[in-house]
C-alpha atoms as a PDB file:
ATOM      1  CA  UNK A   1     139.667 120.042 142.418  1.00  0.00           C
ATOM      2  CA  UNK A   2     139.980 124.005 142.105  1.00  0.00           C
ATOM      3  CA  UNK A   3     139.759 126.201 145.188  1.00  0.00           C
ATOM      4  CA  UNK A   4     137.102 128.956 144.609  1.00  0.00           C
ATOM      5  CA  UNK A   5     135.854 131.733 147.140  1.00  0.00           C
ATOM      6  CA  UNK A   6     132.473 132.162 147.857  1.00  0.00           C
ATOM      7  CA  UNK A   7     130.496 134.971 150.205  1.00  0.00           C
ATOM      8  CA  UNK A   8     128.106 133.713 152.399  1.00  0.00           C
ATOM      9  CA  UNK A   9     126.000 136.125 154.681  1.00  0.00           C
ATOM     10  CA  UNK A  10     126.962 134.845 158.653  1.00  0.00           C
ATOM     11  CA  UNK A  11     123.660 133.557 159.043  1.00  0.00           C
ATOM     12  CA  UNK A  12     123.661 131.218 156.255  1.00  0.00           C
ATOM     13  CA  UNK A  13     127.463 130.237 157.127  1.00  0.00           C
ATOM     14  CA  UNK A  14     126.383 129.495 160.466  1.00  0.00           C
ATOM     15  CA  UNK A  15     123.215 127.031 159.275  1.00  0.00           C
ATOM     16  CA  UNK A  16     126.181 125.539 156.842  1.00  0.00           C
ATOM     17  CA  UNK A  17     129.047 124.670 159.749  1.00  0.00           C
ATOM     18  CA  UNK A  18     126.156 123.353 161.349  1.00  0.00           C
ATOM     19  CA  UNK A  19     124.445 120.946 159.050  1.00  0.00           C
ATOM     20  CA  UNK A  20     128.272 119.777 158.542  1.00  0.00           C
ATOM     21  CA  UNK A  21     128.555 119.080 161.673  1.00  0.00           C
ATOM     22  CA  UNK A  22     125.803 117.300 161.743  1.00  0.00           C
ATOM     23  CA  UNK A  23     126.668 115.024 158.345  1.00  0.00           C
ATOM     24  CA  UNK A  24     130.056 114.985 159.504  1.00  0.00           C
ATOM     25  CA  UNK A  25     131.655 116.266 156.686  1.00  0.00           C
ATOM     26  CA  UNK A  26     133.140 119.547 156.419  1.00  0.00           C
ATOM     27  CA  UNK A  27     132.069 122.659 155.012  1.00  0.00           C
ATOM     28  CA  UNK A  28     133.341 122.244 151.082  1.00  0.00           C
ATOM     29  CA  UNK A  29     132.202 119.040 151.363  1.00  0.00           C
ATOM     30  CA  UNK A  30     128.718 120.240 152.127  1.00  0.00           C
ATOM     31  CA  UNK A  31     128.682 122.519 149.917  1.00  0.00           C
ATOM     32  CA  UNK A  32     129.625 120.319 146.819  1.00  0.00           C
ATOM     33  CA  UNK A  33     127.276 118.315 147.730  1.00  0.00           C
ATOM     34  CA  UNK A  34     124.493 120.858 148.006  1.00  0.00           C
ATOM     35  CA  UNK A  35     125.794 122.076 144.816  1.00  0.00           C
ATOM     36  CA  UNK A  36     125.321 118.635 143.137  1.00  0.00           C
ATOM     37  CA  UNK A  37     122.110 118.012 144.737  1.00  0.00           C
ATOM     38  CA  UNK A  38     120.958 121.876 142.677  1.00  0.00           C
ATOM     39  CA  UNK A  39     122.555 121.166 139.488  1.00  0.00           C
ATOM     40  CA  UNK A  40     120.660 117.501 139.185  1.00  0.00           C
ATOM     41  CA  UNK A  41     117.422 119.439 140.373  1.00  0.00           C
ATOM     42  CA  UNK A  42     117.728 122.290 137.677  1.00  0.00           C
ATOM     43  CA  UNK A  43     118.428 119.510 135.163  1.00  0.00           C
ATOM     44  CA  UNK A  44     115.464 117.703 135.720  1.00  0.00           C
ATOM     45  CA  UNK A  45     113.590 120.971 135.195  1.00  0.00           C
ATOM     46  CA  UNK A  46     115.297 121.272 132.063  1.00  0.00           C
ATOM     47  CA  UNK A  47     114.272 118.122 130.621  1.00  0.00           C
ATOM     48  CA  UNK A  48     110.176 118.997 132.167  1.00  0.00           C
ATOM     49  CA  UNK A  49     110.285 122.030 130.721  1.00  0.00           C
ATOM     50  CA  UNK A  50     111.740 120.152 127.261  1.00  0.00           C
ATOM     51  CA  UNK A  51     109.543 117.508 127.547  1.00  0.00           C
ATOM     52  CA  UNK A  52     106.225 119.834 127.837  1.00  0.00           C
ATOM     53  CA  UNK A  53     107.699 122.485 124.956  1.00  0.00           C
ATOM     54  CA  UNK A  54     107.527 119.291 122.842  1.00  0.00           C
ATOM     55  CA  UNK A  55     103.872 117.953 124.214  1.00  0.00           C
ATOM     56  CA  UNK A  56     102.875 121.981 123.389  1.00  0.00           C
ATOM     57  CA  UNK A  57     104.016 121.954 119.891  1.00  0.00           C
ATOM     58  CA  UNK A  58     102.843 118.313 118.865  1.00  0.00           C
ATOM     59  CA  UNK A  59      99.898 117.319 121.641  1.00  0.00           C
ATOM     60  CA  UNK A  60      98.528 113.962 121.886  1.00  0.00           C
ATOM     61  CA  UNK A  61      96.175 112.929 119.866  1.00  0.00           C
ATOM     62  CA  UNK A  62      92.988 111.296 121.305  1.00  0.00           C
ATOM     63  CA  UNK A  63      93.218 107.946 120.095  1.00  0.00           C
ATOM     64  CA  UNK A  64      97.108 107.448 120.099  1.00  0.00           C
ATOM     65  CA  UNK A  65      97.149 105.139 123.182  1.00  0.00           C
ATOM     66  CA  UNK A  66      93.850 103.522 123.056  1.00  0.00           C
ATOM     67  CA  UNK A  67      95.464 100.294 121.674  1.00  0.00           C
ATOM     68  CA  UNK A  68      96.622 100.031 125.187  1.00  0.00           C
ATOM     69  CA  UNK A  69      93.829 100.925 127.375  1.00  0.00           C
ATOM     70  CA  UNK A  70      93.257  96.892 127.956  1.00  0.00           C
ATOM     71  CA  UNK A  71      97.302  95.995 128.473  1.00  0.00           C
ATOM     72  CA  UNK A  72      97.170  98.728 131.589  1.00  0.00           C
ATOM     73  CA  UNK A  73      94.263  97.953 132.814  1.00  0.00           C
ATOM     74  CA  UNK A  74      94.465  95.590 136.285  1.00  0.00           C
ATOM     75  CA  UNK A  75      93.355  92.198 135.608  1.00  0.00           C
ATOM     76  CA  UNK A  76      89.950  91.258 136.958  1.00  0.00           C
ATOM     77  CA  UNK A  77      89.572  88.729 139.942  1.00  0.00           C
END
């Protein structure tokens, strides 16, 4: 692991000890996992905003699932 600094305003350092205490972990804990928890979240967004680039440039065509409309359907009773 590396040791980095980081500048918090007092309000938001306060809020972090606090939700620490709360988890019981400590602060750099916390924070990596916070961290973690962003980078996952910003990667998903990536791959959205991928996967809607690539619905843009080559759209759906009307007919391209309608072999199966019947396989999804719910089974009648």
């Amino acid at each position: 692991m590396e040791t980095i600094q980081v500048v918090l305003d007092a309000k938001l350092l306060k809020k972090a000890d606090a939700a620490a205490k709360r988890q019981k972990v400590n602060r750099s804990a916390l924070i990596r996992s916070a961290l973690q928890e962003h980078l996952k979240k910003l990667h998903t967004l990536d791959l959205e905003a991928r996967d809607q680039r690539g619905y843009t440039l080559l759209p759906q065509r009307e007919d391209e699932f309608r072999g199966w409309e019947d396989v999804a359907a719910w089974p009648e009773n």
